[in-house]
C-alpha atoms as a PDB file:
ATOM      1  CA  UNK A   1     236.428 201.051  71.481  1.00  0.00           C
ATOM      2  CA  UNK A   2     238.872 204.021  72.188  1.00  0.00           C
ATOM      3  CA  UNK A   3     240.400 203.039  75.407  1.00  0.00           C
ATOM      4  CA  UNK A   4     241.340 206.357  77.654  1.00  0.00           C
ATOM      5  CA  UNK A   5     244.905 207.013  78.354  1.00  0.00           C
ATOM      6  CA  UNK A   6     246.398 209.954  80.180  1.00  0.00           C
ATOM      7  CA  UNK A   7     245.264 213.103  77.971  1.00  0.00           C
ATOM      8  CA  UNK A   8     243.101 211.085  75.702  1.00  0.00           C
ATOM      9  CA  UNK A   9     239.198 211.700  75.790  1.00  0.00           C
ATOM     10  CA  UNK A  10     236.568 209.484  75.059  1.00  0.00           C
ATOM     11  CA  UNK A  11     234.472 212.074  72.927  1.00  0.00           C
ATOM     12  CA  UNK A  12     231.568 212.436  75.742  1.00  0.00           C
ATOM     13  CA  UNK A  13     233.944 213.706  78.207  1.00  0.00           C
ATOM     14  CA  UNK A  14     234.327 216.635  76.336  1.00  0.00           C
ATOM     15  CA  UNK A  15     231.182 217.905  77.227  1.00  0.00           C
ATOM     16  CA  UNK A  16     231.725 217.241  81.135  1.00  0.00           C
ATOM     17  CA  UNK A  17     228.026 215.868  81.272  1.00  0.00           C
ATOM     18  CA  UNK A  18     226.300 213.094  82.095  1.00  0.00           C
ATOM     19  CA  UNK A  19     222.536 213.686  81.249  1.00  0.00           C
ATOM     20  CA  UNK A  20     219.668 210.905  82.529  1.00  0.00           C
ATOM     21  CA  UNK A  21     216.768 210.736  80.425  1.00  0.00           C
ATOM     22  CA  UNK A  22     213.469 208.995  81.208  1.00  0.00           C
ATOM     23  CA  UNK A  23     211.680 207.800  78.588  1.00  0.00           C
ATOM     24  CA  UNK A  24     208.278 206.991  80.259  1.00  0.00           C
ATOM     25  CA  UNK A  25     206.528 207.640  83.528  1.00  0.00           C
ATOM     26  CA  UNK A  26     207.995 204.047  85.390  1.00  0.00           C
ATOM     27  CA  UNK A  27     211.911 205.280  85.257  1.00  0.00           C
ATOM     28  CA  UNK A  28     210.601 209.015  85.862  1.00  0.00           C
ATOM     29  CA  UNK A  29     209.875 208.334  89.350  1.00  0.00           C
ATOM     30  CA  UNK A  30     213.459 206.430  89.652  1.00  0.00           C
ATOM     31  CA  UNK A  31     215.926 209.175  88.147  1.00  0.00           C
ATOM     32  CA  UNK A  32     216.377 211.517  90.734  1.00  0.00           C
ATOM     33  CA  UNK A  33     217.482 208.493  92.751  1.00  0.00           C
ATOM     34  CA  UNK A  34     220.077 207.434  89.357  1.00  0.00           C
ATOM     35  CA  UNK A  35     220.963 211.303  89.443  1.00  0.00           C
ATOM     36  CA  UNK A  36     222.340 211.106  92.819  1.00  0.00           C
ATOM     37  CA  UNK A  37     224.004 208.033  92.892  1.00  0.00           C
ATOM     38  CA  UNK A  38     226.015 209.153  89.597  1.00  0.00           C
ATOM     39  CA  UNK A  39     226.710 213.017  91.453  1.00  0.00           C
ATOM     40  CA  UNK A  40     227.733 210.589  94.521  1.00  0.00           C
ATOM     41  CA  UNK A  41     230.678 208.341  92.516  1.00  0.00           C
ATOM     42  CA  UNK A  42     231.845 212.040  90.730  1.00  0.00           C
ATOM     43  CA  UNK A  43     231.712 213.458  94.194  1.00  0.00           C
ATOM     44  CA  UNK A  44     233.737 210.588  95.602  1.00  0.00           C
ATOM     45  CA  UNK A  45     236.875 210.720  92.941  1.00  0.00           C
ATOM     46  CA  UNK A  46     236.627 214.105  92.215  1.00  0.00           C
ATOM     47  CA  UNK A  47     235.811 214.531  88.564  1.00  0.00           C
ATOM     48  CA  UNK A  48     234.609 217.478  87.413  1.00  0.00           C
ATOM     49  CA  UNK A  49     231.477 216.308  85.053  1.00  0.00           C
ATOM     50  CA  UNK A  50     227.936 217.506  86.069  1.00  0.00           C
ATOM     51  CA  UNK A  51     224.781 215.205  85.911  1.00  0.00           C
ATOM     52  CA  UNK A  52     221.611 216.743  84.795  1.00  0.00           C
ATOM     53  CA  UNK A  53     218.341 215.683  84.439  1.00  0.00           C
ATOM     54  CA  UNK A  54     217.965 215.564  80.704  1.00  0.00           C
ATOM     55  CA  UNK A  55     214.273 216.062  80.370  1.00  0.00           C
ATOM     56  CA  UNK A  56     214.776 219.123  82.119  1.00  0.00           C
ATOM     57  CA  UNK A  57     217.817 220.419  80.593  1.00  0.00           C
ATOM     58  CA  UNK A  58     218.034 219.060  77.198  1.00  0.00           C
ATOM     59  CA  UNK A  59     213.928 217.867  76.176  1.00  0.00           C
ATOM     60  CA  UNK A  60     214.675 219.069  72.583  1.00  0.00           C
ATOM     61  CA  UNK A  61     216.409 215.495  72.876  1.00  0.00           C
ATOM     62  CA  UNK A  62     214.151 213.196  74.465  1.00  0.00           C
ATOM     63  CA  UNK A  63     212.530 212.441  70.685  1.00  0.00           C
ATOM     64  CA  UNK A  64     215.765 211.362  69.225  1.00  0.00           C
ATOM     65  CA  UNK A  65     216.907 209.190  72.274  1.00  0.00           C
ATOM     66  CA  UNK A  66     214.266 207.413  72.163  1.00  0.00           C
ATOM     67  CA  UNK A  67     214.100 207.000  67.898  1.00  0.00           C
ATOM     68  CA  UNK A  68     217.550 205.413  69.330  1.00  0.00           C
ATOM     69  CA  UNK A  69     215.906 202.987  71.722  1.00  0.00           C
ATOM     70  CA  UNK A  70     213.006 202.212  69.776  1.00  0.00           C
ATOM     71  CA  UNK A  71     215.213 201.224  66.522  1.00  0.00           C
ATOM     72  CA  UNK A  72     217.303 199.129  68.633  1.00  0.00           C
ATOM     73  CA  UNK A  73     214.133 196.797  70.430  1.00  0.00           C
ATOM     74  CA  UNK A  74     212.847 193.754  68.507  1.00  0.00           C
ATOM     75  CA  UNK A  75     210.981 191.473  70.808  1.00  0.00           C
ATOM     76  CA  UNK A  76     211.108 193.481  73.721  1.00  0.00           C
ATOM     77  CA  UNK A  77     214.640 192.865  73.811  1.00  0.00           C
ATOM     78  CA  UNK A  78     217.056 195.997  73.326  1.00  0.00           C
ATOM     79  CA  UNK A  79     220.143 195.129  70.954  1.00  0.00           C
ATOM     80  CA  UNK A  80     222.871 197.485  73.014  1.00  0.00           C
ATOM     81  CA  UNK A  81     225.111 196.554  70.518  1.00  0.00           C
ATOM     82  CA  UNK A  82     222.539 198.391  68.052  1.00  0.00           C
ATOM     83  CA  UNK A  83     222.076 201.481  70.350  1.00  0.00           C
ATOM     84  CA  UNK A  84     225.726 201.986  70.356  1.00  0.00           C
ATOM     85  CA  UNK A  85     226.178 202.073  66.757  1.00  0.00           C
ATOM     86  CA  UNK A  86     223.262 204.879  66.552  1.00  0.00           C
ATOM     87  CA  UNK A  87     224.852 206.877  68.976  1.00  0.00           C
ATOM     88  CA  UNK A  88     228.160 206.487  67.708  1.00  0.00           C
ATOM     89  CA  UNK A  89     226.209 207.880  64.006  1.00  0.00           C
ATOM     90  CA  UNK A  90     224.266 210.544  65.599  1.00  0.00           C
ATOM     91  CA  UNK A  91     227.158 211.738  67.340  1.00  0.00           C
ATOM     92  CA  UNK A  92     229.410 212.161  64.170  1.00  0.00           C
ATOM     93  CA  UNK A  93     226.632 214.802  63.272  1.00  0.00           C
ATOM     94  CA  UNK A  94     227.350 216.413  66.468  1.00  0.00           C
ATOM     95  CA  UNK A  95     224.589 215.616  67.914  1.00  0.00           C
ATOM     96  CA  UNK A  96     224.193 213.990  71.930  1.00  0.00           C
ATOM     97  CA  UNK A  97     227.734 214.546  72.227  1.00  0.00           C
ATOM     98  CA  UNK A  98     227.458 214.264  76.358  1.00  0.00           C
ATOM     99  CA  UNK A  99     227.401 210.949  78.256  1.00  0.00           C
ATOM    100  CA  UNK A 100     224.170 208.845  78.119  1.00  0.00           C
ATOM    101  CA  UNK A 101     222.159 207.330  80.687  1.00  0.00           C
ATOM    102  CA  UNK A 102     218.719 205.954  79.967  1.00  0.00           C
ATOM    103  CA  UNK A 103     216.757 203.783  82.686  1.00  0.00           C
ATOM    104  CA  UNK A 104     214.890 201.937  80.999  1.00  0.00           C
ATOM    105  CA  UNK A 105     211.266 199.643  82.314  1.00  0.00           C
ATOM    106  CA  UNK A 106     213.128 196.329  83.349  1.00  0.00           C
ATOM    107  CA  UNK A 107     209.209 194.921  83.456  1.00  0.00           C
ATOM    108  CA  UNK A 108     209.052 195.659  79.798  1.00  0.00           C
ATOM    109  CA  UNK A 109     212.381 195.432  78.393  1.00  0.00           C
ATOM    110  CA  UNK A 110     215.466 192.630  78.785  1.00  0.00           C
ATOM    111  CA  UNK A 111     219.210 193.176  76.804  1.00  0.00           C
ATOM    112  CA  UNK A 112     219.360 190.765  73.721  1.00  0.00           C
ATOM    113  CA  UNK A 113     222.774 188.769  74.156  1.00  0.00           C
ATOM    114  CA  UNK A 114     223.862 187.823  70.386  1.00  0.00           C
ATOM    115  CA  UNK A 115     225.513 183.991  69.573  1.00  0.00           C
ATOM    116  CA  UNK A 116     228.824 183.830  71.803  1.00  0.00           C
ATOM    117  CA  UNK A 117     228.389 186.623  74.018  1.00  0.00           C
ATOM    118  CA  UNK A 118     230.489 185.679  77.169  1.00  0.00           C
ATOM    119  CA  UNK A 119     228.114 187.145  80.079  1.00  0.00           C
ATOM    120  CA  UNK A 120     224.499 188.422  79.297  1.00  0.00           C
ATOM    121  CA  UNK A 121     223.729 191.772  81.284  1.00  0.00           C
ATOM    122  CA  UNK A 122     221.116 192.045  84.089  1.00  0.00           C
ATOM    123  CA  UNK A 123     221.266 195.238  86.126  1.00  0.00           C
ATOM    124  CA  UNK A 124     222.091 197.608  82.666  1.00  0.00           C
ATOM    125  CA  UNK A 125     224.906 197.980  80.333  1.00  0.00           C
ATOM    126  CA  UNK A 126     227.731 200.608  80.446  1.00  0.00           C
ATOM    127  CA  UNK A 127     230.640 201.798  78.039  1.00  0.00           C
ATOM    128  CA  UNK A 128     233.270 204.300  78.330  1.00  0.00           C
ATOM    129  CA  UNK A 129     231.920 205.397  74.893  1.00  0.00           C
ATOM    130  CA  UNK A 130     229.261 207.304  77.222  1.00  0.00           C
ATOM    131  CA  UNK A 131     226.183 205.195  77.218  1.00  0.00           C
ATOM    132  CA  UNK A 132     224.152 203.527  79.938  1.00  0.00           C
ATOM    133  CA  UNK A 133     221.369 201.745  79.858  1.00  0.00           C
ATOM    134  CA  UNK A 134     220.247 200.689  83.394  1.00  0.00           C
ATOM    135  CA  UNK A 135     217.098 197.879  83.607  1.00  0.00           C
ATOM    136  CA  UNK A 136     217.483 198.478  87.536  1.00  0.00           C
ATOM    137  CA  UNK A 137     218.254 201.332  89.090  1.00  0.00           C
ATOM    138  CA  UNK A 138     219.259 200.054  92.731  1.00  0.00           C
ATOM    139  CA  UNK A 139     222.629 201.718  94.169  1.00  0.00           C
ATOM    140  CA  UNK A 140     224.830 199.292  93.646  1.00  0.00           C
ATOM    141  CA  UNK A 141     223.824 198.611  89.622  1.00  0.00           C
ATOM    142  CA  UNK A 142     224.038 202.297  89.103  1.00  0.00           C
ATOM    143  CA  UNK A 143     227.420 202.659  90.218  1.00  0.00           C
ATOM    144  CA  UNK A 144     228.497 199.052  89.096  1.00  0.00           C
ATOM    145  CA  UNK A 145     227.213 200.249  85.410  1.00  0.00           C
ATOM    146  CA  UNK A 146     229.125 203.999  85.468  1.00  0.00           C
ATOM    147  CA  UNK A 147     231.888 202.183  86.236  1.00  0.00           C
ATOM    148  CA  UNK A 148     232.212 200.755  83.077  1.00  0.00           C
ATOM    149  CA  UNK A 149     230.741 204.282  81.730  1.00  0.00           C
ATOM    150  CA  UNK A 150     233.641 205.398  83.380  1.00  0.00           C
ATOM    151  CA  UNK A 151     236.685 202.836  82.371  1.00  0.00           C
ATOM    152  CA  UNK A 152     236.386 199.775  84.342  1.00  0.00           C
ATOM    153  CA  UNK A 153     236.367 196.169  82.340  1.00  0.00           C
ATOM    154  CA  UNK A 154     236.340 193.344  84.388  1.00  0.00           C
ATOM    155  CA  UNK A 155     234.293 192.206  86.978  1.00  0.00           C
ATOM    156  CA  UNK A 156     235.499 190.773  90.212  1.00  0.00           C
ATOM    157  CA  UNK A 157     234.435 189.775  93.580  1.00  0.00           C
ATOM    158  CA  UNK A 158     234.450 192.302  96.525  1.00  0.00           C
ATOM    159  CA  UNK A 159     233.856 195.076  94.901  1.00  0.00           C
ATOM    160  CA  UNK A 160     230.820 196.890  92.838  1.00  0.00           C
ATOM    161  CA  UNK A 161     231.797 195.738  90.033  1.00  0.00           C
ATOM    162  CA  UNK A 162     230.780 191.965  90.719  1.00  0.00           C
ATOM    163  CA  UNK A 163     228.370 191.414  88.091  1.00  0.00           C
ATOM    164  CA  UNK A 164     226.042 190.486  90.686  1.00  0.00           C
ATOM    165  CA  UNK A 165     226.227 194.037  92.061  1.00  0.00           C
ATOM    166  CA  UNK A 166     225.741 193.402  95.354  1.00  0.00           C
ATOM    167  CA  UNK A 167     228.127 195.597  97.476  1.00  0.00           C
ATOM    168  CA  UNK A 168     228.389 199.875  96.291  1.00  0.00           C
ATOM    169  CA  UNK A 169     231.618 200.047  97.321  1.00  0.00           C
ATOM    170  CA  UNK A 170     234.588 200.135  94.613  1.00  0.00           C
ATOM    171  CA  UNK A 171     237.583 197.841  95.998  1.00  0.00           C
ATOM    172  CA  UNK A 172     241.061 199.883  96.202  1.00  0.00           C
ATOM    173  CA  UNK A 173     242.376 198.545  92.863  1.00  0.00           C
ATOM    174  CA  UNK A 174     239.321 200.025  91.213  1.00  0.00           C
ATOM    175  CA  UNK A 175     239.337 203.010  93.004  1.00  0.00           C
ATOM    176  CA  UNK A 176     243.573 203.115  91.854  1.00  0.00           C
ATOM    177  CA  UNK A 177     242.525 202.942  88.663  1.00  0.00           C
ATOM    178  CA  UNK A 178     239.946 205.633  88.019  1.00  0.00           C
ATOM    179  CA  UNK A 179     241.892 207.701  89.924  1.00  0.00           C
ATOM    180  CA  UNK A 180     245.003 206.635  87.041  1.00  0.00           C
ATOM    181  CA  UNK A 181     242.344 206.814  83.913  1.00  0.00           C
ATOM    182  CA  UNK A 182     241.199 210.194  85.343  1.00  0.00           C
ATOM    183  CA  UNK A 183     244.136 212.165  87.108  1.00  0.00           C
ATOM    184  CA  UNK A 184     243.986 214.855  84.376  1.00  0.00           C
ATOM    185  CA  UNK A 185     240.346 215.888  85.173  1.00  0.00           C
ATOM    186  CA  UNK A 186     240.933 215.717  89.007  1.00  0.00           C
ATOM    187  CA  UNK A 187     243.942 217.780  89.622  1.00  0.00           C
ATOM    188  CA  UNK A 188     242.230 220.553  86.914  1.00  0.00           C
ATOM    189  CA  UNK A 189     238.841 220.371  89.049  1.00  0.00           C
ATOM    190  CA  UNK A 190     241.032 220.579  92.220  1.00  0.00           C
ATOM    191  CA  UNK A 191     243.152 223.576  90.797  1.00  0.00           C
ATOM    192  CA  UNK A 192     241.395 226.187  88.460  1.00  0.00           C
END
């Protein structure tokens, strides 16, 4: 995983979008709420990247994201790990080449956690390769999950990004260091 250093992209950025797609009726009603929250934590550090409903704006892609999800489920259980590598494949064709959030039915659907895996994933799973799957769309496992969408590796107490996502408020060091990981893309959206 490409980790991002001053000036270096992860390849989503380049498209300064994040797009939420809703694969059936359930999550529909949930992601104007997953919208928001997303707008709120690029509102609050300043990035320039828009959120957009993707079954609005982009529908001609609904089919293939959810080829994606389907091909990564056996047992009701989504391999993320499979997902990824899809993406990672369908983007080298230049297609989906903007950051990726997909709630998903948490009823229906639980992450599959392969031999060794150190912690298993409740609330959703995020990577700063620009994909998101969220299984619960509360506030505080939306913006735990872009956190990691948007750099942030370790969990720790205090802070969203306790992996029991319990507070939606980033602690200073986290807030530090998407400020650091993003500085480039703030002072441009502050100054053009």
């Amino acid at each position: 995983m490409e980790m991002k250093r001053w000036g270096t992209r992860w390849k989503w950025e380049r498209s300064k979008e994040v797009t939420v797609f809703a694969l059936d009726s359930k999550v529909e009603q949930e992601k104007s709420a997953v919208v928001e929250e997303l707008e709120g934590v690029l509102k609050e550090f300043s990035i320039p990247i828009d959120v957009v409903d993707g079954n609005l704006k982009r529908g001609g892609d609904v089919a293939l994201i959810q080829t994606l999800l389907d091909s990564s489920i056996k047992d009701n259980e989504i391999d993320y790990n499979e997902f990824e590598r899809e993406l990672l494949n369908v983007r080298e064709e230049g297609r989906l080449p903007y950051g990726l959030v997909v709630p998903v039915e948490k009823d229906k659907h639980k992450f599959y956690y392969p031999p060794g895996q150190k912690e298993q994933a409740i609330f959703g799973i995020g990577v700063p390769d620009g994909l998101l799957i969220l299984r619960h769309t509360h506030r505080e496992a939306v913006r735990h999950e872009f956190g990691h969408m948007l750099g942030l590796g370790k969990h720790h107490e205090e802070c969203v990004m306790d992996y029991r996502c319990i507070t939606p408020v980033f602690c200073s060091q986290c807030k530090r260091q998407i400020e650091q990981m993003w500085q480039e893309e703030i002072y441009k959206g502050r100054y053009k």
